[in-house]
C-alpha atoms as a PDB file:
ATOM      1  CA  UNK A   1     104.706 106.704 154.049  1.00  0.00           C
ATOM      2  CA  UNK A   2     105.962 109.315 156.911  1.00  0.00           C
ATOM      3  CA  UNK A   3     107.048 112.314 155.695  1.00  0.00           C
ATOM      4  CA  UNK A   4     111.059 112.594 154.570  1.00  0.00           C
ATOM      5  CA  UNK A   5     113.242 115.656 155.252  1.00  0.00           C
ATOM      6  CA  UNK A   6     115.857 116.348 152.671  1.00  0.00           C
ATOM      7  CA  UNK A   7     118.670 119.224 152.309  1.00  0.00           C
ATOM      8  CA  UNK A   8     119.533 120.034 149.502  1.00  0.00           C
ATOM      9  CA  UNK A   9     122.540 122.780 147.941  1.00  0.00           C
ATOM     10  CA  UNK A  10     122.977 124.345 145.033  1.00  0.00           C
ATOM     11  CA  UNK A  11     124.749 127.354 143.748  1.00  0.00           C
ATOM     12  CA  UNK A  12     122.469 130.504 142.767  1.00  0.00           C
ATOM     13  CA  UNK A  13     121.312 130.329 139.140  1.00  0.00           C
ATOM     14  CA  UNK A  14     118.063 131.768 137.676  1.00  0.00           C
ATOM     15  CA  UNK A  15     117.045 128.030 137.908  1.00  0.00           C
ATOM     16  CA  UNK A  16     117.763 127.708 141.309  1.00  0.00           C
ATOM     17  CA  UNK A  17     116.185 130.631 142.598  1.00  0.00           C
ATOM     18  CA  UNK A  18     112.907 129.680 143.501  1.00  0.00           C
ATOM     19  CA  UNK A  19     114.167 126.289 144.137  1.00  0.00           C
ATOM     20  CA  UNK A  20     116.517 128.505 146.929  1.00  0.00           C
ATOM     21  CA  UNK A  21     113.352 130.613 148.215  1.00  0.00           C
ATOM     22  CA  UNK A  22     111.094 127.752 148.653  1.00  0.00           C
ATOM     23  CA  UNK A  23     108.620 128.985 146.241  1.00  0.00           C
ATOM     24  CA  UNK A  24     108.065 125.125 145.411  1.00  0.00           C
ATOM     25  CA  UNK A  25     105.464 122.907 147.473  1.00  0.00           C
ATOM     26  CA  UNK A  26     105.953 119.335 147.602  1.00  0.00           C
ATOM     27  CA  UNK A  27     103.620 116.332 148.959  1.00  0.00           C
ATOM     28  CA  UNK A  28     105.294 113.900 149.816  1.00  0.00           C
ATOM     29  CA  UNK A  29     108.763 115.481 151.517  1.00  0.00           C
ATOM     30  CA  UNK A  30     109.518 118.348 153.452  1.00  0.00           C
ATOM     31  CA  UNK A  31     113.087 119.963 152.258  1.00  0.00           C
ATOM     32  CA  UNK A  32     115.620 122.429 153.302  1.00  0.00           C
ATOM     33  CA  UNK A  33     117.576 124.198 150.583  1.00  0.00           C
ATOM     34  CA  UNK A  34     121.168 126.062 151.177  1.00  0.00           C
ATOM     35  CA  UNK A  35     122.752 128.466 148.616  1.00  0.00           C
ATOM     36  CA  UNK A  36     126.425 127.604 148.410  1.00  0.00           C
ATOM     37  CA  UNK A  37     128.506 130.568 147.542  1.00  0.00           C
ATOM     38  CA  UNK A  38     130.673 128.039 144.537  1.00  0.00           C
ATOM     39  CA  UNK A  39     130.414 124.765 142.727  1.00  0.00           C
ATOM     40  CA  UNK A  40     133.750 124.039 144.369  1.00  0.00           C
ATOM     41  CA  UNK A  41     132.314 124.438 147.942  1.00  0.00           C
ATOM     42  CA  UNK A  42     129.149 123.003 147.331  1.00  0.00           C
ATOM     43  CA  UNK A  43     130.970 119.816 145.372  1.00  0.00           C
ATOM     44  CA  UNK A  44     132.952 118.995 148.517  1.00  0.00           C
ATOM     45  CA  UNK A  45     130.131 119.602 151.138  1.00  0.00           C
ATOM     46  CA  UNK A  46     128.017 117.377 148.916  1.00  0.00           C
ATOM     47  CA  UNK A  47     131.031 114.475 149.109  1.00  0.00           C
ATOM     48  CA  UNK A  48     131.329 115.264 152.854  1.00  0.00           C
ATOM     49  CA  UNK A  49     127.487 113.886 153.599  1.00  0.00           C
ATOM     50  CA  UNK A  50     126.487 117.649 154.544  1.00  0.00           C
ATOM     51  CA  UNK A  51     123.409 117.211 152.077  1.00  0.00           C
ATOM     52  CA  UNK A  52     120.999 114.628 150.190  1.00  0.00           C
ATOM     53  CA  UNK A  53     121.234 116.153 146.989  1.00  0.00           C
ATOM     54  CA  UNK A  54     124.116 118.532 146.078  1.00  0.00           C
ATOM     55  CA  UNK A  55     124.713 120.070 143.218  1.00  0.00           C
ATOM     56  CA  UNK A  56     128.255 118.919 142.226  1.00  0.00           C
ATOM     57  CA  UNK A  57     130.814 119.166 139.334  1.00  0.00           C
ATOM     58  CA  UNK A  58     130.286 116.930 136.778  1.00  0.00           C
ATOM     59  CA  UNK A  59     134.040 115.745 136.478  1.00  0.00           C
ATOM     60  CA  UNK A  60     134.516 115.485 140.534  1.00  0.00           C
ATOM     61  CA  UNK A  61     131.166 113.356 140.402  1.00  0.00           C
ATOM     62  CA  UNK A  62     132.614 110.552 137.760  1.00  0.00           C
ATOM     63  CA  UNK A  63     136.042 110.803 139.608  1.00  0.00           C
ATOM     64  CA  UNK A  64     134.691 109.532 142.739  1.00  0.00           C
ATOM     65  CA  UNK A  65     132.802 106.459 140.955  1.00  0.00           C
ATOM     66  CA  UNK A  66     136.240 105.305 140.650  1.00  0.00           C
ATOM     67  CA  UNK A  67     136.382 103.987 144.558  1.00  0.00           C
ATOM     68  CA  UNK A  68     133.432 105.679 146.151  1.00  0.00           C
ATOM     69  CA  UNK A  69     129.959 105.514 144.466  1.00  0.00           C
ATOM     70  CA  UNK A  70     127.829 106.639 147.787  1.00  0.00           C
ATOM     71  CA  UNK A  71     126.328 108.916 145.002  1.00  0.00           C
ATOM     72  CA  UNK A  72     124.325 108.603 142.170  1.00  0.00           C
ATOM     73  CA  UNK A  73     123.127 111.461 139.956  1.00  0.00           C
ATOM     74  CA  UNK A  74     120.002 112.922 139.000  1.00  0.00           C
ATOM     75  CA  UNK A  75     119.500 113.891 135.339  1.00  0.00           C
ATOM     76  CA  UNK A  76     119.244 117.651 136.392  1.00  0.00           C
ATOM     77  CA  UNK A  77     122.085 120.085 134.976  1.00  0.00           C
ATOM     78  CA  UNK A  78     123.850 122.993 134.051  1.00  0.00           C
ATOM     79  CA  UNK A  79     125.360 124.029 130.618  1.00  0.00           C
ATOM     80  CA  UNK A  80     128.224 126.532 129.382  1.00  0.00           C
ATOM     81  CA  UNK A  81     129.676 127.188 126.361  1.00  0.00           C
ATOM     82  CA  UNK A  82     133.406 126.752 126.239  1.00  0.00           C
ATOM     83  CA  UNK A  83     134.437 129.137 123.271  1.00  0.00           C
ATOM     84  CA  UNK A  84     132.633 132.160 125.204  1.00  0.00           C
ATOM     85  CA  UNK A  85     135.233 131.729 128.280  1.00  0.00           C
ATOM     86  CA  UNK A  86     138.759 131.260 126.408  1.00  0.00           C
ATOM     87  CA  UNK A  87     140.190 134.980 127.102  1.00  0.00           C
ATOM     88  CA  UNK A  88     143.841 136.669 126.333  1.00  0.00           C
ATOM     89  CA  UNK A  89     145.166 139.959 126.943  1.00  0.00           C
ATOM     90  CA  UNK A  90     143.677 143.050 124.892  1.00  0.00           C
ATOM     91  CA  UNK A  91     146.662 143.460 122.981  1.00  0.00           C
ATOM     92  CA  UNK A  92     147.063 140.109 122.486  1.00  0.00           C
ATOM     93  CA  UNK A  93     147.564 138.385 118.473  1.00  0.00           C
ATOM     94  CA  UNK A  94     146.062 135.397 119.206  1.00  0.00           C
ATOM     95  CA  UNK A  95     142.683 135.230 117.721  1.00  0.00           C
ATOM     96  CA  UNK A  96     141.602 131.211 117.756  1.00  0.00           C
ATOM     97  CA  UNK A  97     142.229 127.914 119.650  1.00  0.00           C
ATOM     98  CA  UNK A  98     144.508 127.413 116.948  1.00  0.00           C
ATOM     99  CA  UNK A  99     147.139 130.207 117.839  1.00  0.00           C
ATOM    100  CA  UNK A 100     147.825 128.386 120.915  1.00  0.00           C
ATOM    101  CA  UNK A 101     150.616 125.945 119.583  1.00  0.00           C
ATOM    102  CA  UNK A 102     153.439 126.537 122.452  1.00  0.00           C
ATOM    103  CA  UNK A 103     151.730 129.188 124.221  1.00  0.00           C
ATOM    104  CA  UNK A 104     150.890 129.134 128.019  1.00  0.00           C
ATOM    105  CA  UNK A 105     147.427 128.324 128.706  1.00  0.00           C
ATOM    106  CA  UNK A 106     145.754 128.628 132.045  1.00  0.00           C
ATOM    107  CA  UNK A 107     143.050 126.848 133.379  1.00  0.00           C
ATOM    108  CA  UNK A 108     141.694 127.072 137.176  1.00  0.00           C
ATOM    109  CA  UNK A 109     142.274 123.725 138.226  1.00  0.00           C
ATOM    110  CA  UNK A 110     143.463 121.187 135.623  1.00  0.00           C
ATOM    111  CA  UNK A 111     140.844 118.393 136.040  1.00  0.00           C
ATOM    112  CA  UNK A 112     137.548 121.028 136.263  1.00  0.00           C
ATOM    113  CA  UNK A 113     135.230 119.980 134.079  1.00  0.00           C
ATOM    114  CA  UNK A 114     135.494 123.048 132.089  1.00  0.00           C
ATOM    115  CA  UNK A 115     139.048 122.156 131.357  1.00  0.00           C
ATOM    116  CA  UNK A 116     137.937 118.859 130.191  1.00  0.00           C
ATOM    117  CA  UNK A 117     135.482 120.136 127.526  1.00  0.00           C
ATOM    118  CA  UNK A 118     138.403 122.757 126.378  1.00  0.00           C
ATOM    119  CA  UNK A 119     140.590 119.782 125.600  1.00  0.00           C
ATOM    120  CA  UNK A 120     137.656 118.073 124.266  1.00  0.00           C
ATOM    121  CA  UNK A 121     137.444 121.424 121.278  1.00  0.00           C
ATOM    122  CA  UNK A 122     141.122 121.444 120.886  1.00  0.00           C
ATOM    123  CA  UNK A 123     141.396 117.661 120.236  1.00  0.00           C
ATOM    124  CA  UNK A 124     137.882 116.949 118.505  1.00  0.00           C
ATOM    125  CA  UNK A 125     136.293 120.226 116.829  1.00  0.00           C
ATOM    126  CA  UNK A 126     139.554 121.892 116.285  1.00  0.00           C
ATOM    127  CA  UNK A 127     142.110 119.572 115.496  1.00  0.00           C
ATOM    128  CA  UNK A 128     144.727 120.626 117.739  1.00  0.00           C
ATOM    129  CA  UNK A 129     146.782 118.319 120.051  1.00  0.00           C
ATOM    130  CA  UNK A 130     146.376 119.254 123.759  1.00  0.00           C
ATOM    131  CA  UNK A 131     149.862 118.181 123.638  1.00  0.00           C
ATOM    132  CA  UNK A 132     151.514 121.013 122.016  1.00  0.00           C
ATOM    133  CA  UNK A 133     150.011 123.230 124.827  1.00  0.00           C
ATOM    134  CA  UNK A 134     151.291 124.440 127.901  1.00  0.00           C
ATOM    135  CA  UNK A 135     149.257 123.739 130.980  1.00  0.00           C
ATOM    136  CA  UNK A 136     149.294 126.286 133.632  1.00  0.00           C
ATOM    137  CA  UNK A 137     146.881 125.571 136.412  1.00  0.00           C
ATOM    138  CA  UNK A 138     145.896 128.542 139.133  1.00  0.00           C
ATOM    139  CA  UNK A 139     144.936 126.477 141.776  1.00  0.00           C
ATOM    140  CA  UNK A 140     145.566 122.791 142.945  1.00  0.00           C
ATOM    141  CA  UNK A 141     142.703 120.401 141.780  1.00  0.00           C
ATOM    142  CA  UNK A 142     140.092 119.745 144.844  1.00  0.00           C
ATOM    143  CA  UNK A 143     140.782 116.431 145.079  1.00  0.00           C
ATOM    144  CA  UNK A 144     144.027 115.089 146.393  1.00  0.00           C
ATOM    145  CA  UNK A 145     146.157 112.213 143.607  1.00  0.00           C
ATOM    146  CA  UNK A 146     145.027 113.143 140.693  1.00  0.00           C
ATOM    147  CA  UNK A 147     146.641 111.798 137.850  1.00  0.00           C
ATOM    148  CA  UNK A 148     148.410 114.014 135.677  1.00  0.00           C
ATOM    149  CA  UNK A 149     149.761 112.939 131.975  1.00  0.00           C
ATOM    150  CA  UNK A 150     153.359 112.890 131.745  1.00  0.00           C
ATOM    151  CA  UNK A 151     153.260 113.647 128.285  1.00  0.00           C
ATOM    152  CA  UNK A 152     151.236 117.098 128.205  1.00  0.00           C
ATOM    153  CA  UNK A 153     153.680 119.978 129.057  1.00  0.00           C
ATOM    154  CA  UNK A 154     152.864 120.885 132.724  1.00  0.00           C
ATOM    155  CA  UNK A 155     154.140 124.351 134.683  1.00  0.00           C
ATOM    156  CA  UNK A 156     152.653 124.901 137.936  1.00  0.00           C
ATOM    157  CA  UNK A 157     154.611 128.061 138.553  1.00  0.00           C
ATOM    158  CA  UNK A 158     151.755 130.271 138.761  1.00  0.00           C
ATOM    159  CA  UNK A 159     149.580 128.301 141.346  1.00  0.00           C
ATOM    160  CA  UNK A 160     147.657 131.188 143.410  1.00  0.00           C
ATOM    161  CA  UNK A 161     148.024 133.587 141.072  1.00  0.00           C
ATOM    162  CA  UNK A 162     144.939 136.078 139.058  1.00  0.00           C
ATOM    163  CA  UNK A 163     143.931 134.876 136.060  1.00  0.00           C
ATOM    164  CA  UNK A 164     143.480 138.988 135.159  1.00  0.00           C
ATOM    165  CA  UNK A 165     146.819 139.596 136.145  1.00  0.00           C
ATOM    166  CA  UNK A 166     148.644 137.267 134.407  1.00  0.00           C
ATOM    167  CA  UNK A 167     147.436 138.139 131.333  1.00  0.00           C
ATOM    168  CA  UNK A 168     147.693 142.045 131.454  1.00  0.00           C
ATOM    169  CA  UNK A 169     151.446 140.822 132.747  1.00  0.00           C
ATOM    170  CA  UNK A 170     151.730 138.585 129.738  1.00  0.00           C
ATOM    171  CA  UNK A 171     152.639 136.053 132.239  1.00  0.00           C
ATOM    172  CA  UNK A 172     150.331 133.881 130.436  1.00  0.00           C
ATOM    173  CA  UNK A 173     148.742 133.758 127.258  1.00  0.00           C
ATOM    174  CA  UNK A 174     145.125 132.909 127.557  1.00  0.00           C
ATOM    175  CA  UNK A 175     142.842 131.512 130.258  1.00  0.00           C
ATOM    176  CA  UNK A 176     140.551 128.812 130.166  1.00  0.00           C
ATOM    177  CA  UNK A 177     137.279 128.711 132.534  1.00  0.00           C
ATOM    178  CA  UNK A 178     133.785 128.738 132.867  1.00  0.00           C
ATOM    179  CA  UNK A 179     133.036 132.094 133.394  1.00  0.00           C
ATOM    180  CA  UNK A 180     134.431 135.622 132.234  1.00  0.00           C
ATOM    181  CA  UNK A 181     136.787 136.884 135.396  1.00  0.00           C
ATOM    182  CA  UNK A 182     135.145 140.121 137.230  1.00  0.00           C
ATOM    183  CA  UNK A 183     138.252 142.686 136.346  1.00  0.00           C
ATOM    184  CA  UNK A 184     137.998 142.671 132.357  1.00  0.00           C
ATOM    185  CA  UNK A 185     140.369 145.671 132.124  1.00  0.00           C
ATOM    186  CA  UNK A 186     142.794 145.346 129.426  1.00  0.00           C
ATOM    187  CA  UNK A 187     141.513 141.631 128.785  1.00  0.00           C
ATOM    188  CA  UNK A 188     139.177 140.552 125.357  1.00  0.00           C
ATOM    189  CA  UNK A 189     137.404 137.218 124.265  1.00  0.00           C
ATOM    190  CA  UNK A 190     140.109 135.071 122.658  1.00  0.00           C
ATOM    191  CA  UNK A 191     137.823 134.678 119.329  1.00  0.00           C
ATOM    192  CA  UNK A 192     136.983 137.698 117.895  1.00  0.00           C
ATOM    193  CA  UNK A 193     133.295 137.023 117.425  1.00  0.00           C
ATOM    194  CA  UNK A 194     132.965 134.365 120.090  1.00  0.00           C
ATOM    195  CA  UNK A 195     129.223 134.431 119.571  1.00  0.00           C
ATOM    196  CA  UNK A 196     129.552 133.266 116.047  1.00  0.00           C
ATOM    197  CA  UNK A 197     131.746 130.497 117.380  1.00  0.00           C
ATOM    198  CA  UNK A 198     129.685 129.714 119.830  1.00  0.00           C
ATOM    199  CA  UNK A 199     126.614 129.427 116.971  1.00  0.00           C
ATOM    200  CA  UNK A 200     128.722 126.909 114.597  1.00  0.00           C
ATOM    201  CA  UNK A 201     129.624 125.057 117.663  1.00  0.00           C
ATOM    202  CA  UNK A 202     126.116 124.751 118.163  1.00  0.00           C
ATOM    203  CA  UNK A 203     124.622 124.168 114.793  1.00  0.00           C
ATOM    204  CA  UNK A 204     126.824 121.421 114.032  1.00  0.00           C
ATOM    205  CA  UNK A 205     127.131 119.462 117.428  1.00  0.00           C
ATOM    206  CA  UNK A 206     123.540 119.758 118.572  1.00  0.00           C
ATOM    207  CA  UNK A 207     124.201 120.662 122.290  1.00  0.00           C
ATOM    208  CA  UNK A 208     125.182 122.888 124.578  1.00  0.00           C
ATOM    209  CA  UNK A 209     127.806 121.282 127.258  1.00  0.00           C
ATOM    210  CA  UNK A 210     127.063 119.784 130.653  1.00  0.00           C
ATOM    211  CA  UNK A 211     129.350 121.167 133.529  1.00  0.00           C
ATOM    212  CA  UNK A 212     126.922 120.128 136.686  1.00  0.00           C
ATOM    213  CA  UNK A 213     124.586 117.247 138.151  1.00  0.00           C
ATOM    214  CA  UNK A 214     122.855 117.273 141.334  1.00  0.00           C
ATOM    215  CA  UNK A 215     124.332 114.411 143.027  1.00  0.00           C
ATOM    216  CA  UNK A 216     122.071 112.194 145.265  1.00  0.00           C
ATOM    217  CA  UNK A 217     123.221 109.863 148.162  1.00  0.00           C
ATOM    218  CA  UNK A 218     122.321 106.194 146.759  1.00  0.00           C
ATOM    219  CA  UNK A 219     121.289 104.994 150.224  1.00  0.00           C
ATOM    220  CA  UNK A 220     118.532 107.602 149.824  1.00  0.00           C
ATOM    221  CA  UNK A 221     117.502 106.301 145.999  1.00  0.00           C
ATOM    222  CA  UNK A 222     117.371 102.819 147.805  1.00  0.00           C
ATOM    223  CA  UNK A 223     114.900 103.665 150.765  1.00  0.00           C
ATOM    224  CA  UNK A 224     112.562 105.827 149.108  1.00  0.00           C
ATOM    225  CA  UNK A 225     112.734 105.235 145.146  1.00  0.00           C
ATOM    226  CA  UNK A 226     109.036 105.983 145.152  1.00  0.00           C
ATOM    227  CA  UNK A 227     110.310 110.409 145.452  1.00  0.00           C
ATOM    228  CA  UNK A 228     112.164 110.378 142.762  1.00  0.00           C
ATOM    229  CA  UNK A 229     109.320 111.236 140.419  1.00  0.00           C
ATOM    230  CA  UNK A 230     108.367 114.327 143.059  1.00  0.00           C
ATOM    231  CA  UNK A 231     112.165 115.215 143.372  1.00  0.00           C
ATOM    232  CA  UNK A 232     112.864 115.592 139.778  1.00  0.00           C
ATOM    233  CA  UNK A 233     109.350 117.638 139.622  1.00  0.00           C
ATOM    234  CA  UNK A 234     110.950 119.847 142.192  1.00  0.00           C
ATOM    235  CA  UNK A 235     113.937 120.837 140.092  1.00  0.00           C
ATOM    236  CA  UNK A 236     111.774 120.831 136.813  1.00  0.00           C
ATOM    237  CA  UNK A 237     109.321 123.491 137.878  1.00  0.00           C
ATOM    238  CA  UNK A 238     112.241 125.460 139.305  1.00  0.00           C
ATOM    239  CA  UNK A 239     113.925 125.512 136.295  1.00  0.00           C
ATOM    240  CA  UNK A 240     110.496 125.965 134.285  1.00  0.00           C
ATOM    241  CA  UNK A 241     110.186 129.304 136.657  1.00  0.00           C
ATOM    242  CA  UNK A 242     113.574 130.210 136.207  1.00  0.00           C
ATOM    243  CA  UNK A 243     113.030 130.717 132.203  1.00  0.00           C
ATOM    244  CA  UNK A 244     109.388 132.448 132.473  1.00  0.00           C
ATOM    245  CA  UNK A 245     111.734 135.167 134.701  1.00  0.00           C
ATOM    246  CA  UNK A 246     114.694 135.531 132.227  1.00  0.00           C
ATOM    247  CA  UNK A 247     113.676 138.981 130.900  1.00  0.00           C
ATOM    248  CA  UNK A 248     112.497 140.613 133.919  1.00  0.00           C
ATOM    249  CA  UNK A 249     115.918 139.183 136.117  1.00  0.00           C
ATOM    250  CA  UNK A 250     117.717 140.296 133.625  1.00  0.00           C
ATOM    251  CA  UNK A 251     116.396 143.366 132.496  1.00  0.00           C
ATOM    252  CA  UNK A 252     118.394 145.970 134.621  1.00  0.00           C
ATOM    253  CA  UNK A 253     121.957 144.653 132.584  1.00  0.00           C
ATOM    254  CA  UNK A 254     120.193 142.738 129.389  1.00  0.00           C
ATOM    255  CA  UNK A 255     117.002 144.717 128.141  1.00  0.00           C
ATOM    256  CA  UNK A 256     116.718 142.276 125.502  1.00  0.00           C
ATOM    257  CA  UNK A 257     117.035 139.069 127.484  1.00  0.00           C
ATOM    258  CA  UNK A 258     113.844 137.658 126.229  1.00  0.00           C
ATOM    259  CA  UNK A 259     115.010 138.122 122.808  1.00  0.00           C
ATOM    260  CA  UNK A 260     118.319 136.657 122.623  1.00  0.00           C
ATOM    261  CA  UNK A 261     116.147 133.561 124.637  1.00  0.00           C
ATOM    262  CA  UNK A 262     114.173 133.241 121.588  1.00  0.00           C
ATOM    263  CA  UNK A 263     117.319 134.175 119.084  1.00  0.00           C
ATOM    264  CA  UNK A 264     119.013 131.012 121.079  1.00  0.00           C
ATOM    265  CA  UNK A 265     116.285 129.013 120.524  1.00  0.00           C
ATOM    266  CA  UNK A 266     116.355 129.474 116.729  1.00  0.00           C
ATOM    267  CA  UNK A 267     120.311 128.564 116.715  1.00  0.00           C
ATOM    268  CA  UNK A 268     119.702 125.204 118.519  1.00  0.00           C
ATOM    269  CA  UNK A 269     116.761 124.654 116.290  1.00  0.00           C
ATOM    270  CA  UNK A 270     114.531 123.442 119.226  1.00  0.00           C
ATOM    271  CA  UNK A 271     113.235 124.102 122.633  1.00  0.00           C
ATOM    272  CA  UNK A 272     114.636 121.278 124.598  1.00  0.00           C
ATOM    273  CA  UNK A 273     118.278 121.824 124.117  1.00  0.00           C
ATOM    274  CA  UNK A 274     118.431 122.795 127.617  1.00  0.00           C
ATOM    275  CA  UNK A 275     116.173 120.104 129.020  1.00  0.00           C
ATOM    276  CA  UNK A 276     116.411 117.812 131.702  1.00  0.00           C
ATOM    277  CA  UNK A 277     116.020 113.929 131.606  1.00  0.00           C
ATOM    278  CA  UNK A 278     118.257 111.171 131.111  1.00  0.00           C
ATOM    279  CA  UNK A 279     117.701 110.114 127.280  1.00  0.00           C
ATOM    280  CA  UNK A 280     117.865 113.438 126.183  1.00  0.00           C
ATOM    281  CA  UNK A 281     121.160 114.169 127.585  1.00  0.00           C
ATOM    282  CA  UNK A 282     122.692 110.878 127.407  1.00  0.00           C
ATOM    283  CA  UNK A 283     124.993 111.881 123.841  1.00  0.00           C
ATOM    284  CA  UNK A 284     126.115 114.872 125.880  1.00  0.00           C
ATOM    285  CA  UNK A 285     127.223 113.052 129.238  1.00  0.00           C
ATOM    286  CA  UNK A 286     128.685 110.207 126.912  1.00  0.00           C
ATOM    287  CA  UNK A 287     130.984 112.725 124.825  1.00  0.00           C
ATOM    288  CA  UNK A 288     132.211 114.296 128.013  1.00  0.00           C
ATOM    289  CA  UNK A 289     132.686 110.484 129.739  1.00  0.00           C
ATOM    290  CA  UNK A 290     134.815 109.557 126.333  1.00  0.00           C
ATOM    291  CA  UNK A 291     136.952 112.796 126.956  1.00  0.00           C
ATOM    292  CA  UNK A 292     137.418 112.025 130.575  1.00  0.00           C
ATOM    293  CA  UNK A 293     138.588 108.657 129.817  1.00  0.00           C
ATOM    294  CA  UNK A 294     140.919 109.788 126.936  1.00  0.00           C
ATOM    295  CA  UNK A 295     142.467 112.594 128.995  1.00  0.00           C
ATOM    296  CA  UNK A 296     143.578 109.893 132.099  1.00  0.00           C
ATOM    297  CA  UNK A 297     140.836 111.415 134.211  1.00  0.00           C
ATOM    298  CA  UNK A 298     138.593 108.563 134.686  1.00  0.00           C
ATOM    299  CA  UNK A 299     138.501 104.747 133.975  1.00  0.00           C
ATOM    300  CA  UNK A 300     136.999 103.531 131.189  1.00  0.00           C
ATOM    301  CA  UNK A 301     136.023 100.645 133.983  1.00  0.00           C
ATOM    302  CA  UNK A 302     133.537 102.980 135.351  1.00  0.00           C
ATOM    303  CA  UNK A 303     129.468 102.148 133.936  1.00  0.00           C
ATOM    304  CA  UNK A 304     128.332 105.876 133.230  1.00  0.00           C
ATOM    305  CA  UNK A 305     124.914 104.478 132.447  1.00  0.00           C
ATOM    306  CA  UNK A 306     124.931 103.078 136.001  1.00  0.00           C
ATOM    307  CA  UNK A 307     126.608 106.393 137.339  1.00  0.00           C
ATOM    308  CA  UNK A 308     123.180 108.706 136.562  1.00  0.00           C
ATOM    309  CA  UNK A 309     119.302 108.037 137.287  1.00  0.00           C
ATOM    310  CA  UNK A 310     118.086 107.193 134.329  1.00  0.00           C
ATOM    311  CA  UNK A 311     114.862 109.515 134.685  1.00  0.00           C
ATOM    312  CA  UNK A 312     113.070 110.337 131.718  1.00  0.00           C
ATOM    313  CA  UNK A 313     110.035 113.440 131.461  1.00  0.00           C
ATOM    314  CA  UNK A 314     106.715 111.597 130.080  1.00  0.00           C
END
């Protein structure tokens, strides 16, 4: 077989990292790796054809099964925690997802897939109808006619505006992402001990949610199925680097990375929360699929099993 070129993208993770320096031989294909500066860029880019495999948002990737499957995607993610990025003003009384009944609740873009797993809490862990909350999205979703529920309470007044701002303003009353924003002046977690949230969350569901795949064009699965096998290694041993590293990336900001690694791994009970692999993850990407669906993101038309490459670690 001659030797295949691929490019692949990805956004800069501890995983990623040697992946992104090329500290990774490979056999059978050569490979060119670009660090995209967000998942947003690197989602469309991937869509556009600029790479093989992209790293792309989860949600974006099941949306365009709907009408354009060029993609398939590899069982190779990334993970966050909604409770640890709900945030409200420092002076705020809220104190739980369950204050928010009428309030104004931002989220980046509606349809991210981090919005998706916040509903997800509110309706199924929590109890509380997604309904009685007002949506206030920051930025216009990245794909154009999406479909929006008529009966959630929408207000789009505050498209383009700072998350930070709003709530210091008390424009808004809490904000919804997947990460903490980078001015945290005058702004606190919405749960008081989010890491204790975070742990029940965890010791009663099992997992630790999916936000990213690394999409791959199906043309590409069709001509050479034989590198799949080498291309999941590839992303494997980068991620198996990225952990040995945690302490000593980490160190200058968390001197007791390597500790909270193992304190994590006690909470989830195992070692292979975080792996990657089809069967493994399958629960996860169903629950999120299900939520999709109920939400009016997605059809329920749409074969997630056919959607992913069902790649399993021996």
């Amino acid at each position: 077989m001659s030797l295949k070129k691929l490019s692949i993208a990805c956004t800069t993770y501890l995983h990623t990292i040697p992946l992104l320096s090329k500290q990774i031989p490979t056999e059978n294909f050569e490979y060119t790796v670009e660090a995209v500066k967000n998942i947003d860029e690197c989602t469309m880019r991937t869509l556009k054809g600029d790479f093989d495999i992209g790293e792309m948002s989860l949600a974006t990737f099941l949306k365009v099964q709907e009408q354009n499957p060029k993609f398939k995607a590899l069982p190779v993610f990334s993970r966050k925690i909604p409770q640890m990025y709900a945030f409200c003003a420092e002076n705020s009384t809220l104190q739980h997802y369950k204050d928010l009944k009428g309030k104004k609740v931002a989220v980046f873009q509606y349809w991210v897939t981090a919005s998706i797993w916040h509903r997800w809490l509110l309706q199924h862990y929590y109890g509380i109808d997604p309904k009685d909350i007002i949506w206030c999205p920051l930025r216009k979703d990245r794909m154009e006619n999406m479909p929006y529920p008529s009966d959630y309470q929408m207000d789009w007044s505050y498209v383009n505006g700072a998350p930070e701002e709003l709530l210091r303003n008390g424009d808004i009353d809490c904000f919804f992402y997947a990460r903490k924003p980078d001015n945290f002046s005058g702004l606190r977690w919405l749960f008081p001990d989010p890491y204790a949230e975070q742990t029940a969350f965890i010791q009663e569901t099992g997992f630790a949610p999916i936000t990213h795949v690394m999409a791959i064009k199906d043309d590409l699965l069709q001509e050479y199925p034989e590198l799949i096998s080498e291309i999941m290694d590839l992303f494997e041993k980068s991620k198996s680097l990225g952990l040995r590293e945690v302490g000593h990336f980490s160190s200058l900001y968390l001197p007791f990375a390597d500790w909270h690694l193992k304190q994590t791994e006690k909470i989830f009970g195992s070692t292979d929360w975080n792996e990657n692999g089809w069967s493994k993850n399958v629960h996860v990407l169903e629950t999120f699929f299900k939520a999709a669906c109920e939400q009016g993101f997605v059809s329920d038309q749409v074969d997630l099993h056919h959607c992913f490459v069902p790649y399993d670690y021996e």
